[in-house]
Protein backbone atom coordinates (compact mmCIF):
# COMPACT_ATOMS: atom_id res chain seq x y z
CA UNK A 1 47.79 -13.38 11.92
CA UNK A 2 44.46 -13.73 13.19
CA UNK A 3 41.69 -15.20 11.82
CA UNK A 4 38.98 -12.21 10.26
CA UNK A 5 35.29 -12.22 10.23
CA UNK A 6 33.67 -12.83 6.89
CA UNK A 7 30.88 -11.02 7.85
CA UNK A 8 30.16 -7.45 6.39
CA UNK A 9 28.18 -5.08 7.70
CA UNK A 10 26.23 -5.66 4.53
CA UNK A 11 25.56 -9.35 4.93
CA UNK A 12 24.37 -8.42 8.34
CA UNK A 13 21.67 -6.04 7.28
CA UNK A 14 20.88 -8.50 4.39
CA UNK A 15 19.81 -11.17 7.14
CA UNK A 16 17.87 -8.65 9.27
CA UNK A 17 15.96 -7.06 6.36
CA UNK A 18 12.36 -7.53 6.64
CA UNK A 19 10.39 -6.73 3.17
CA UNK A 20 7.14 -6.20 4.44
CA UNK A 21 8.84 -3.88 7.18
CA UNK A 22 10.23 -1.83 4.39
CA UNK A 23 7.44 -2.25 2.45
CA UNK A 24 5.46 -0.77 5.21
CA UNK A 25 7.82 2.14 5.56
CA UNK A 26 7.46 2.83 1.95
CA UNK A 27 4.10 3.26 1.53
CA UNK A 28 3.94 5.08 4.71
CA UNK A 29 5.85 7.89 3.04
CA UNK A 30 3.72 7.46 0.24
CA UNK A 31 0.74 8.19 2.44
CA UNK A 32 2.53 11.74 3.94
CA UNK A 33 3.37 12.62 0.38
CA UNK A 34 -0.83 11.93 -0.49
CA UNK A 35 -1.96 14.05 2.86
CA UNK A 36 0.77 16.75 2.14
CA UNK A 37 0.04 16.79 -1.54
CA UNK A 38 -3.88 16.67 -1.49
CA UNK A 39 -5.70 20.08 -0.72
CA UNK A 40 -8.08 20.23 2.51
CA UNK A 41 -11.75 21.03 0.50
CA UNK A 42 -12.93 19.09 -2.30
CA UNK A 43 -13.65 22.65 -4.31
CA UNK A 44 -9.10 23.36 -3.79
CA UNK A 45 -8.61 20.29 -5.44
CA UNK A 46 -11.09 20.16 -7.95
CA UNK A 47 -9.74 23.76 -9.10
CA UNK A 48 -6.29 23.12 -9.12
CA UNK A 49 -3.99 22.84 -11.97
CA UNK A 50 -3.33 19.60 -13.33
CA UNK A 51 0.31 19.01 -11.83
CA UNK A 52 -1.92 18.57 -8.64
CA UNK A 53 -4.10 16.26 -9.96
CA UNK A 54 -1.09 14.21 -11.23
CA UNK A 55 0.65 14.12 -7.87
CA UNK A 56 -2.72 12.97 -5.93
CA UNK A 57 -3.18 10.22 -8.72
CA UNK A 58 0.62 9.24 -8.96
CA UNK A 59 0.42 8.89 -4.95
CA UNK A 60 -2.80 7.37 -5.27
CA UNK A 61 -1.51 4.46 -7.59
CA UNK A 62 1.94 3.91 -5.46
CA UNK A 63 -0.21 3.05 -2.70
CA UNK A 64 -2.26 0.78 -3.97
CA UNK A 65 0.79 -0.78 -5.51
CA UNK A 66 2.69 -0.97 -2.40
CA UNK A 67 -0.39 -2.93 -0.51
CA UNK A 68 -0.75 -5.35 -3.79
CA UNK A 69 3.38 -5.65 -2.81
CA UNK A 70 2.82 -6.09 1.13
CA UNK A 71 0.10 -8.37 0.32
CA UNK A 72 2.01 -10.51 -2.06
CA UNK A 73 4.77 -10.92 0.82
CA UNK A 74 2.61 -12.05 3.16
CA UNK A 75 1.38 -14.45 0.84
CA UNK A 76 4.22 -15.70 0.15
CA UNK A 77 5.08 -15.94 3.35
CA UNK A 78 2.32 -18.44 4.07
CA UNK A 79 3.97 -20.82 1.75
CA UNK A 80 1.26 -19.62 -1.52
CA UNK A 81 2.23 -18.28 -4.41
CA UNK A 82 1.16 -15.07 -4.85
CA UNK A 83 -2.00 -14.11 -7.50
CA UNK A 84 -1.90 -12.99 -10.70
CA UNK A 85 -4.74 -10.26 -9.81
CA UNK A 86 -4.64 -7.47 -7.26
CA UNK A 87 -7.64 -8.20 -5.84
CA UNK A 88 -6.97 -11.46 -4.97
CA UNK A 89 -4.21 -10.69 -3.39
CA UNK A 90 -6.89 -8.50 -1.04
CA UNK A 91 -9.27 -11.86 -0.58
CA UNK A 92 -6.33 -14.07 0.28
CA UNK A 93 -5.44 -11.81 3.01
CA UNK A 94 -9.10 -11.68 4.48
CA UNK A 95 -9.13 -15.26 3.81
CA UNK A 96 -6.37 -15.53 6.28
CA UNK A 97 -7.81 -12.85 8.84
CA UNK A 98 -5.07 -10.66 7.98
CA UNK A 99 -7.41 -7.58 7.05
CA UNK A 100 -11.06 -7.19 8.32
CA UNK A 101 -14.19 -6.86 5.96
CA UNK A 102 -14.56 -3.36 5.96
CA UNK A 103 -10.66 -2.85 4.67
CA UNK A 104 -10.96 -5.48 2.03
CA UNK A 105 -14.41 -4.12 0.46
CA UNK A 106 -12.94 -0.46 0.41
CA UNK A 107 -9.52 -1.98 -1.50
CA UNK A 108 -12.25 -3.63 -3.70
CA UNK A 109 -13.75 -0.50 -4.80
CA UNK A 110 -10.03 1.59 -4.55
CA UNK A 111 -8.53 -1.20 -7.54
CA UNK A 112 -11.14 0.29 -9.65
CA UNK A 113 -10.12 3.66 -8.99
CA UNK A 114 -6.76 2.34 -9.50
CA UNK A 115 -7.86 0.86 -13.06
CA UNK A 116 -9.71 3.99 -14.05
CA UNK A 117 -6.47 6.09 -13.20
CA UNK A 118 -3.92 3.64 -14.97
CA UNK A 119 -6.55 3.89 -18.00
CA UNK A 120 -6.05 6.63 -20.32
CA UNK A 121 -9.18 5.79 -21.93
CA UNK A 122 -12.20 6.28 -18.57
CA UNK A 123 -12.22 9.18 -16.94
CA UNK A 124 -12.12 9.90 -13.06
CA UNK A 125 -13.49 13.11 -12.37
CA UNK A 126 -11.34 14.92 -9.74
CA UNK A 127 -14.32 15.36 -6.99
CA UNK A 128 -14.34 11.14 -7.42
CA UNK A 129 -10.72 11.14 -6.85
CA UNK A 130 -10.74 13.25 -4.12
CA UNK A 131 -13.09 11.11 -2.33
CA UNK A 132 -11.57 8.37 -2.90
CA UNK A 133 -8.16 9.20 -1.68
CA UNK A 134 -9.72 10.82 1.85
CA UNK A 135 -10.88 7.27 1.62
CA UNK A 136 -7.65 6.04 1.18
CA UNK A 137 -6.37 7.62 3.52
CA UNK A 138 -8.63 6.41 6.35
CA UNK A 139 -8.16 2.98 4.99
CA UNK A 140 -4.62 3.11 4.38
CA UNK A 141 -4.33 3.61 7.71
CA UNK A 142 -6.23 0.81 9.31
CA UNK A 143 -4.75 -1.38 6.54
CA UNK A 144 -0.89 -0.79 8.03
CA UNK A 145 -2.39 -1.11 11.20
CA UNK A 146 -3.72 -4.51 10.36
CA UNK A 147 -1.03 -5.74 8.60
CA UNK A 148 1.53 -4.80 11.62
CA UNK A 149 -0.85 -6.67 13.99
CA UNK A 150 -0.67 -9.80 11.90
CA UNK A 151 3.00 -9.38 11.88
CA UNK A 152 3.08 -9.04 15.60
CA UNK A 153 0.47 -11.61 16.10
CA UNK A 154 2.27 -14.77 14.29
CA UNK A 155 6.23 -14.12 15.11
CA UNK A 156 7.42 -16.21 16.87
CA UNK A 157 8.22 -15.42 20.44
């Protein structure tokens, strides 16, 4: 009898799996859900009914989530250990050229958004979160790219 392979098709994907990849992936559907999910004109979402305005801010909070996640990863990555704050975890990255100015001061002011949503206690007016999550995602989007550029940038070839 010969000799079998130990290896599984599941340890195999466990050595190939790349967490910011997936990470990446994941809040990439989390961006298609926002742009699906939030209405064209300020005035359609501002009108809507409040399962609406829950969707936007549910999406709205997984995203921001997701990049704290990414971010984290990364930063662990460079041999830190990750912060205790989410917007830290925004200044490391700039720190380390990872995201540009523009994308970090935009995540500054989305965390309060985030903290405002999270909050039972302040109100967001919907026209604010409307705003913010075209903001988002314009942002977003320049975020994922900057983060796959760093990626690209420091593997080794």
């Amino acid at each position: 009898m010969g000799k079998r392979s130990t290896r599984t098709p599941k340890k195999l994907t466990a050595r190939r799996f790349n967490p910011v990849k997936a990470k990446l992936e994941s809040i990439s559907e989390c961006f298609d859900q926002l742009r699906h999910g939030l209405p064209a004109k300020q005035e359609e979402y501002t009108e809507a009914d409040r399962i609406t305005h829950s969707y936007v801010k549910s999406c709205f909070l997984m995203i921001i989530q997701r990049a704290v996640d990414i971010n984290n990863v990364i930063i662990e990555f460079s041999g830190q250990t990750p912060p205790l704050q989410k917007h830290h975890s925004f200044h490391t990255l700039h720190q380390y050229s990872t995201i540009d100015k523009e994308t970090l001061d935009f995540f500054m002011k989305a965390l309060d958004y985030y903290e405002r949503i999270a909050n039972p206690y302040q109100e967001l007016p919907p026209s604010e979160l409307y705003d913010a999550s075209r903001e988002l995602l314009e942002y977003g989007e320049a975020y994922t790219n900057q983060i796959e550029d760093y990626f690209l940038n420091s593997s080794p070839d």
